[in-house]
N, C-alpha and C. Protein backbone atom coordinates (compact mmCIF):
# COMPACT_ATOMS: atom_id res chain seq x y z
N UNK A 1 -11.28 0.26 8.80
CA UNK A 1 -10.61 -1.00 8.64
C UNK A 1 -9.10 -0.87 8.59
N UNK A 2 -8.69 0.33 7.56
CA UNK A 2 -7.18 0.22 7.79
C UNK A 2 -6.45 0.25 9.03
N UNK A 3 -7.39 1.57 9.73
CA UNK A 3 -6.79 1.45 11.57
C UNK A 3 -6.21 0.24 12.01
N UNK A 4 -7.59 -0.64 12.25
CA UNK A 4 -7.47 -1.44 12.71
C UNK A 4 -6.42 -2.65 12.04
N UNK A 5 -6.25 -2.89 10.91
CA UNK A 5 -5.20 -3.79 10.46
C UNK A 5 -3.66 -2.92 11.14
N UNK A 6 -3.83 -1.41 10.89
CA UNK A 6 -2.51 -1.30 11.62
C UNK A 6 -2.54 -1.86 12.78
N UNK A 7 -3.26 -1.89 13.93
CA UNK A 7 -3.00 -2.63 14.99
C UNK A 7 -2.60 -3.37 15.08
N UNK A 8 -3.42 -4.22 14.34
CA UNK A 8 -2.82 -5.63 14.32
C UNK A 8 -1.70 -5.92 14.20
N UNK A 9 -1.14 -5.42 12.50
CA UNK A 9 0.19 -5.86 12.05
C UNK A 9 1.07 -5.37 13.49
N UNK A 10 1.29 -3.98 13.71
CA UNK A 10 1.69 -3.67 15.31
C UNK A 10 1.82 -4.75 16.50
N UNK A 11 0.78 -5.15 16.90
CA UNK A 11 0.80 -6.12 17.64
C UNK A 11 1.13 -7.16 17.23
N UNK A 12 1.44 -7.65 16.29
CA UNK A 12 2.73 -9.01 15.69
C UNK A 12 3.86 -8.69 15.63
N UNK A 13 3.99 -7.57 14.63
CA UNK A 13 5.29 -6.85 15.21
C UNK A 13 5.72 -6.00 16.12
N UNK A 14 6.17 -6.16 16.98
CA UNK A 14 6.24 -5.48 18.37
C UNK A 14 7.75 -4.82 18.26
N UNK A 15 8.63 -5.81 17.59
CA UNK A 15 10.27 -4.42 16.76
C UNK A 15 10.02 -3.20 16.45
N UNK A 16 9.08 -3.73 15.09
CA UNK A 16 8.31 -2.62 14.13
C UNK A 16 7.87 -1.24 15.12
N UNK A 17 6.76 -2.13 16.02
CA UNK A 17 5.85 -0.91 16.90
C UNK A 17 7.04 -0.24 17.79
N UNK A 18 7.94 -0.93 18.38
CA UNK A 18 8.72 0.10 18.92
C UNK A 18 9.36 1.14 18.32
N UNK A 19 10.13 0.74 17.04
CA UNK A 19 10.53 1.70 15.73
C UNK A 19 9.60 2.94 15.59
N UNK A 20 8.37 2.22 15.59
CA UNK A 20 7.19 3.32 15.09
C UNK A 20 6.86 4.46 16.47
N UNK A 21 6.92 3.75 17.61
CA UNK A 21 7.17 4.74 19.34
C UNK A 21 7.82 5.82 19.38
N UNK A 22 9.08 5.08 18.99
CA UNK A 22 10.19 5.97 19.14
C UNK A 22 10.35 6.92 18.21
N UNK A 23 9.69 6.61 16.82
CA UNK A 23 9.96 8.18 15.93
C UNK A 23 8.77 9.30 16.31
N UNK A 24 7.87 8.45 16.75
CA UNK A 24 6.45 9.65 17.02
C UNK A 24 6.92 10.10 18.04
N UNK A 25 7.94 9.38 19.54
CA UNK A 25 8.00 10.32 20.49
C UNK A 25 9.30 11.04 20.23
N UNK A 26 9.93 10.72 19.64
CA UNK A 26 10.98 11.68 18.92
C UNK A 26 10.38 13.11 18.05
N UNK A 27 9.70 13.03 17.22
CA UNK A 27 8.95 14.15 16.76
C UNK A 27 7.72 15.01 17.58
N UNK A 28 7.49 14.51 18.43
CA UNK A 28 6.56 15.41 19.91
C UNK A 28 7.57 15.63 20.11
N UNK A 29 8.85 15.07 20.86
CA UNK A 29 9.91 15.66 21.56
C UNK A 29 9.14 16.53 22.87
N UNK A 30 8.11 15.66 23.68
CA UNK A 30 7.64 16.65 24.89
C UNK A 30 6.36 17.28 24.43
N UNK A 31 6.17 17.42 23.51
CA UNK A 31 4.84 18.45 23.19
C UNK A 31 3.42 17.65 23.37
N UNK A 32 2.39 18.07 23.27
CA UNK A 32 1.17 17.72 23.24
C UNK A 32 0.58 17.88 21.94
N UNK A 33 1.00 18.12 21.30
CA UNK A 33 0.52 18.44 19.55
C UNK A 33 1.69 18.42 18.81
N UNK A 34 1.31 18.00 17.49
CA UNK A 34 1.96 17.94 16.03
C UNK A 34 1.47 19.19 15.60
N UNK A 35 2.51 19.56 14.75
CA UNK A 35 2.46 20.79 14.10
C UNK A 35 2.34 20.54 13.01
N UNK A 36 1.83 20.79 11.51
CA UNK A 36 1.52 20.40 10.29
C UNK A 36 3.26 19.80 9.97
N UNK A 37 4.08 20.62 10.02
CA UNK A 37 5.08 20.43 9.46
C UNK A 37 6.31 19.20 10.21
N UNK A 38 5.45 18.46 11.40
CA UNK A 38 6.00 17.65 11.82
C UNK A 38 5.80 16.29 10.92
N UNK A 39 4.35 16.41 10.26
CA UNK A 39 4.23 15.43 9.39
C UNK A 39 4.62 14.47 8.88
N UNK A 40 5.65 15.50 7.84
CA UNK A 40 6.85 14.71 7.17
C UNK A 40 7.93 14.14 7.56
N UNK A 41 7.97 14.60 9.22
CA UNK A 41 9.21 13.78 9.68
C UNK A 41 8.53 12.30 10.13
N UNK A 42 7.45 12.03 10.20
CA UNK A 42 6.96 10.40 10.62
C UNK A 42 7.39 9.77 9.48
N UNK A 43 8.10 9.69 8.87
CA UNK A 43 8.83 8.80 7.69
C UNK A 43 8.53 7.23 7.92
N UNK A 44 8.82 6.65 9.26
CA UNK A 44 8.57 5.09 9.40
C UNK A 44 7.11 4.77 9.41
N UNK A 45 6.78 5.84 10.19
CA UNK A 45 5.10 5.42 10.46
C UNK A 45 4.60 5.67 9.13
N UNK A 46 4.65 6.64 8.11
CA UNK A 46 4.14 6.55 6.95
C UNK A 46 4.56 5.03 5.74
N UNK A 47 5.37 4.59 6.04
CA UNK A 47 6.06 3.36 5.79
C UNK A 47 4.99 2.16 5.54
N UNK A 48 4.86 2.07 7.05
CA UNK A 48 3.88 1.21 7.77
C UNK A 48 2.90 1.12 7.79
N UNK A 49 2.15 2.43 7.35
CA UNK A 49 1.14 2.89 7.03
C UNK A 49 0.79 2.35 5.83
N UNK A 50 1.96 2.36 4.69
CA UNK A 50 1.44 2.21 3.30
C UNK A 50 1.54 0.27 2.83
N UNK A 51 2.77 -0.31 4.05
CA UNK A 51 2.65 -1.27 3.74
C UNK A 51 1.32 -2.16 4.44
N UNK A 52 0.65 -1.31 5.32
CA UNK A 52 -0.73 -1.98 6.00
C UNK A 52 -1.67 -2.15 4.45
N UNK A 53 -1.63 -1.02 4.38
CA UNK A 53 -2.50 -0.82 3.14
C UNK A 53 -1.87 -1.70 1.56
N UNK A 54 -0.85 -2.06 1.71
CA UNK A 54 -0.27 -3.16 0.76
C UNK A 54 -0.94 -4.73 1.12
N UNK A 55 -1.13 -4.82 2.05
CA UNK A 55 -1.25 -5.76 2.61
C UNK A 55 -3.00 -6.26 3.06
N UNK A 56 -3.71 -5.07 3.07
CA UNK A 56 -4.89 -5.44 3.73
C UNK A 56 -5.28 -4.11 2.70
N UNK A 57 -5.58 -4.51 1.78
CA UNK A 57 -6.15 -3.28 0.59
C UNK A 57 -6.96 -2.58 0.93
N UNK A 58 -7.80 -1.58 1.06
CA UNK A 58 -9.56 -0.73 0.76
C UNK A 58 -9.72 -1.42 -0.26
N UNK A 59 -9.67 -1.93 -1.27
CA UNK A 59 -10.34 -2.35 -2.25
C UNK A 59 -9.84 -3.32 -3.07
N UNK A 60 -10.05 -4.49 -2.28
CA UNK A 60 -9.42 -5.60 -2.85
C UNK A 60 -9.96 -5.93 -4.28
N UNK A 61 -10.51 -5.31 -5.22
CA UNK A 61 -10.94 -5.72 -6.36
C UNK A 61 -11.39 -4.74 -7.27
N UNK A 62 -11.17 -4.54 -8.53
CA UNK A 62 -12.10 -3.40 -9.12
C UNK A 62 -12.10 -3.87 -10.84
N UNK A 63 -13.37 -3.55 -10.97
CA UNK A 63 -13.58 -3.85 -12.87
C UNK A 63 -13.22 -2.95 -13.59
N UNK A 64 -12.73 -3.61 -14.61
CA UNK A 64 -13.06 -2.21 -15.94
C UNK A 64 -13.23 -2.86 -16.92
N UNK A 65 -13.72 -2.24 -18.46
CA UNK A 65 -14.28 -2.65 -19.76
C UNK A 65 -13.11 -2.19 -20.49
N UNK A 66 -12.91 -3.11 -21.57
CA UNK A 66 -12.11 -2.96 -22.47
C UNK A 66 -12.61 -1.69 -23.38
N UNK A 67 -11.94 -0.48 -23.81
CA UNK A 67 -12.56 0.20 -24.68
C UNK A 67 -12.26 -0.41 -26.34
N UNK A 68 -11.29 -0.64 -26.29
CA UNK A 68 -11.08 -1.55 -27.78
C UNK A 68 -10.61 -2.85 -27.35
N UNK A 69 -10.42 -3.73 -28.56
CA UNK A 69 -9.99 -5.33 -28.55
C UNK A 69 -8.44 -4.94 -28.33
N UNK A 70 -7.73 -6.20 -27.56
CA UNK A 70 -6.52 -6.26 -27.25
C UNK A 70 -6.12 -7.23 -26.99
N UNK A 71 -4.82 -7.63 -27.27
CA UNK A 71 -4.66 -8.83 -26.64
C UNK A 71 -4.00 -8.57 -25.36
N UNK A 72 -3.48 -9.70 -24.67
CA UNK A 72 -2.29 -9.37 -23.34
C UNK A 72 -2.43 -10.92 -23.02
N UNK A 73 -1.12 -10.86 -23.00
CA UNK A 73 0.05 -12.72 -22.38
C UNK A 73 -0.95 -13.54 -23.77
N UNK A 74 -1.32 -13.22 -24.78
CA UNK A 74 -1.71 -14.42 -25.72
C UNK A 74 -3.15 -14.62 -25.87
N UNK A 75 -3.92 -13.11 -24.67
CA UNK A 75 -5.45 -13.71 -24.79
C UNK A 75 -6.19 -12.71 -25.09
N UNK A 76 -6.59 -12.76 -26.61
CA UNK A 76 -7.58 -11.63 -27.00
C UNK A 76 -8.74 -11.53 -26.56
N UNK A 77 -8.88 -9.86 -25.83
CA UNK A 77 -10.22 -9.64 -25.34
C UNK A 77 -10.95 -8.43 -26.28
N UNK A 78 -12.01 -9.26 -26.29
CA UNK A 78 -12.71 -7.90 -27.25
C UNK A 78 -13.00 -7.00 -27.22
N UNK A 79 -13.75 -5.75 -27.63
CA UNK A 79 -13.92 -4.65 -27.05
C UNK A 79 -15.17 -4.91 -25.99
N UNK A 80 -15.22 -4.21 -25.22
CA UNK A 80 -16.39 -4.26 -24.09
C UNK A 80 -16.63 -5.72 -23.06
N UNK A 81 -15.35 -5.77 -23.21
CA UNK A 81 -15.00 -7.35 -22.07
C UNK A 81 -14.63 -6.17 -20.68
N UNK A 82 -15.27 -7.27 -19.76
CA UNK A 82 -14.86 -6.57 -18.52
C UNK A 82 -14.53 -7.54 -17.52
N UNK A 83 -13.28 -6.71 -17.38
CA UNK A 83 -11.99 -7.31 -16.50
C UNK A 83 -11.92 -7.17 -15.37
N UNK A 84 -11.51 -7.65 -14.50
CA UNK A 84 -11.81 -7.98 -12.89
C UNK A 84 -10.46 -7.98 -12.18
N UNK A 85 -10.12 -7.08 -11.48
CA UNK A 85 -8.33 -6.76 -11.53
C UNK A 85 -8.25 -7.23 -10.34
N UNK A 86 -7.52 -7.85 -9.11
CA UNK A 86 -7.82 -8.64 -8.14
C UNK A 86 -6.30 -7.54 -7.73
N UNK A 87 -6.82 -6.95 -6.94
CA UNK A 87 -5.53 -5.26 -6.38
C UNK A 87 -4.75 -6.39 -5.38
N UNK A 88 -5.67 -7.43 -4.70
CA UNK A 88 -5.25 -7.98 -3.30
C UNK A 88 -3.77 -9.13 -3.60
N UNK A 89 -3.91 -9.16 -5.24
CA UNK A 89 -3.34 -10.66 -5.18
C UNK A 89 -1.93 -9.61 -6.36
N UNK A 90 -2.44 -8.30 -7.22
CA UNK A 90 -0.86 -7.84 -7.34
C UNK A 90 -0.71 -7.31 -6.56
N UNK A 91 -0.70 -6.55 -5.20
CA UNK A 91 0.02 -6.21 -4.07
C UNK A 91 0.35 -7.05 -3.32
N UNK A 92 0.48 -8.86 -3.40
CA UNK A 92 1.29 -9.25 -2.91
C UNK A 92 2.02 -10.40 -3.75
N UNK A 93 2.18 -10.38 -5.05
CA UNK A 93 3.09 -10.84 -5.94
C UNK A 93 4.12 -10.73 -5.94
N UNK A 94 5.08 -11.77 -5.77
CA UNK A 94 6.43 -11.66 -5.37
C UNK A 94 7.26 -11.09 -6.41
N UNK A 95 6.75 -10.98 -7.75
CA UNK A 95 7.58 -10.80 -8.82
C UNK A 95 7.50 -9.51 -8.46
N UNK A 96 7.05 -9.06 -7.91
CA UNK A 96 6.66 -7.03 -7.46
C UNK A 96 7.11 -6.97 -6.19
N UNK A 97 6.85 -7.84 -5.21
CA UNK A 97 7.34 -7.97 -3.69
C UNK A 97 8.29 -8.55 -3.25
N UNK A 98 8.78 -9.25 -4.00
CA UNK A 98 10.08 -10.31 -3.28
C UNK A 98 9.50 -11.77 -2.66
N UNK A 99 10.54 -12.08 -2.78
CA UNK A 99 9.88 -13.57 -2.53
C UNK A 99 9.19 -13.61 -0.64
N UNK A 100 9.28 -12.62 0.11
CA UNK A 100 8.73 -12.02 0.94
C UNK A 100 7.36 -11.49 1.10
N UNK A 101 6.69 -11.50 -0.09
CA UNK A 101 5.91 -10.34 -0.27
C UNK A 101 4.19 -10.83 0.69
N UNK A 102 4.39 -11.48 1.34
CA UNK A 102 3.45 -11.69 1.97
C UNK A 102 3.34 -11.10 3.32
N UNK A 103 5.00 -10.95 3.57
CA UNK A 103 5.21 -10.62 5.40
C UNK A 103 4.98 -8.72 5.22
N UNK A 104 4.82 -8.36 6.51
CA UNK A 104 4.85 -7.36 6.60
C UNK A 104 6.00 -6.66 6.88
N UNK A 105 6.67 -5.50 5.66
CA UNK A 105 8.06 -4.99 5.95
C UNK A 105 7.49 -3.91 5.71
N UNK A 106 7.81 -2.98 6.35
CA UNK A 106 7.81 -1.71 5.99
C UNK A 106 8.98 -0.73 5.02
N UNK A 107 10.24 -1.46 4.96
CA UNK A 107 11.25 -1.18 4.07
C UNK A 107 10.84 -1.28 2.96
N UNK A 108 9.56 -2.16 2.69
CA UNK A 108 8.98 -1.57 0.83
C UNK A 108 9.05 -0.90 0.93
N UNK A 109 8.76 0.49 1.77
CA UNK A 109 8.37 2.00 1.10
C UNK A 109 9.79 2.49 1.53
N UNK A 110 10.49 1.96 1.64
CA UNK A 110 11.73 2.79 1.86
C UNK A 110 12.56 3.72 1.29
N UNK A 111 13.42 4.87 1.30
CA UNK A 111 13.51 5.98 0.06
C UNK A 111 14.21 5.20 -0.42
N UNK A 112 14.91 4.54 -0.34
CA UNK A 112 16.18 3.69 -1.32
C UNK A 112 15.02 2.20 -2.66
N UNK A 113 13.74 2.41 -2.26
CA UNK A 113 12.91 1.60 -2.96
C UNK A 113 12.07 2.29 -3.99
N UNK A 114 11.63 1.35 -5.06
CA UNK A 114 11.18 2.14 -6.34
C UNK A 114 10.10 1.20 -6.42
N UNK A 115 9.07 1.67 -6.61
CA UNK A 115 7.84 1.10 -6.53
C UNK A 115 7.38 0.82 -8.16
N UNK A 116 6.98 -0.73 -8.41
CA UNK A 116 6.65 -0.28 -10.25
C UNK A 116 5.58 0.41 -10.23
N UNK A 117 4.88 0.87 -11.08
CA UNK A 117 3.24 1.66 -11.23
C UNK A 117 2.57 0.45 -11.24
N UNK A 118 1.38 0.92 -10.69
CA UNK A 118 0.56 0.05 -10.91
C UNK A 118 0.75 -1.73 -10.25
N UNK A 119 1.93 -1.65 -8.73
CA UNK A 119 1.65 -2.36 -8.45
C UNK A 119 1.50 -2.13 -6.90
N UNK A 120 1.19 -1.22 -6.50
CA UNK A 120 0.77 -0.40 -5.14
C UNK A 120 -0.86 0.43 -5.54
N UNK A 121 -1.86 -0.33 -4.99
CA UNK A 121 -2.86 0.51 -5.81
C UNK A 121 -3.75 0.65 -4.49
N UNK A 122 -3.95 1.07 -3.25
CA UNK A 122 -4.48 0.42 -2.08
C UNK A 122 -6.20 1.81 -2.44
N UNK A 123 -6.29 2.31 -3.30
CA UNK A 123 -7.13 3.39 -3.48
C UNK A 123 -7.49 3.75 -4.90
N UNK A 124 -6.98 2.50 -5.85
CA UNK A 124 -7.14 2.33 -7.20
C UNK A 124 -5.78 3.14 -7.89
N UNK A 125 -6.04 3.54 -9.19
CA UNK A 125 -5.52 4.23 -9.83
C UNK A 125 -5.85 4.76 -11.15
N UNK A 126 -5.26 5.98 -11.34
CA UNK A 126 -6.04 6.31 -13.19
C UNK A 126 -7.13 7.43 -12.75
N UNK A 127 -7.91 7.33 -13.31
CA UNK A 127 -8.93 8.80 -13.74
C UNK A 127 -10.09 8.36 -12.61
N UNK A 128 -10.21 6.95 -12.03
CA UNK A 128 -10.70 6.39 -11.36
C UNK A 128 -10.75 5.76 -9.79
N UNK A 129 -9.49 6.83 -9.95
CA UNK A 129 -9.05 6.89 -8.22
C UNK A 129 -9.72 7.54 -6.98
N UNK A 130 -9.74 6.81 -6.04
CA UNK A 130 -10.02 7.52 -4.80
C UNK A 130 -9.31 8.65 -4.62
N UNK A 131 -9.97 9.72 -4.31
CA UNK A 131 -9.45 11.02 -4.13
C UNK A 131 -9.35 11.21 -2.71
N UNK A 132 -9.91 10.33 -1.92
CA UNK A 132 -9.58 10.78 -0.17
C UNK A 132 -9.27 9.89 0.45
């Protein structure tokens, strides 16, 4: 699924996809293979990559149980309440994204950008994370 949402977003953005052309054929530079250590130079495409996945989650939703009572914003939950975290709707909250946060930019992941925790989760997070 993620593939394919990259396409997509790609094919709307057609700036973007050229951006993204030109650094992959910049890093072949002529070759027929990537070398492990070319990797890290796809900097945009990893970008794009992460804002696909901002945007079109793996896992738009995940539960968990309260282990003790707590409150949060004024509403006490008891112990063994289980909470329903909606990943799809804080990865695109503007108070985290900008009043933008719906379009697809890839300058979220930009090095000059600081991501809060816990509001990029496209594979969960915690002890409960996707490991691949």
């Amino acid at each position: 699924n993620s593939m394919g949402f990259f396409i997509m977003a790609m094919l709307r953005h057609p700036d973007i996809f050229t951006k993204v052309r030109k650094e992959v054929d910049a890093v072949y530079n002529g070759r027929t293979e990537l070398e492990y250590e070319d990797l890290n130079k796809l900097v945009y495409l990893e970008q794009c990559m992460k804002e696909t996945m901002r945007l079109y989650s793996v896992a738009e939703t995940t539960m968990r149980e309260t282990l003790v009572g707590i409150t949060v914003d004024g509403l006490y939950l008891p112990k063994s309440t289980i909470i329903m975290v909606a990943l799809s709707l804080i990865q695109r909250e503007p108070k985290y994204w900008g009043p933008d946060a719906e379009k697809f930019n890839p300058d979220n992941f930009g090095s000059d950008k600081t991501i809060k925790p816990f509001t990029y989760m496209p594979f969960l997070a915690g002890p409960r994370a996707c490991i691949g």
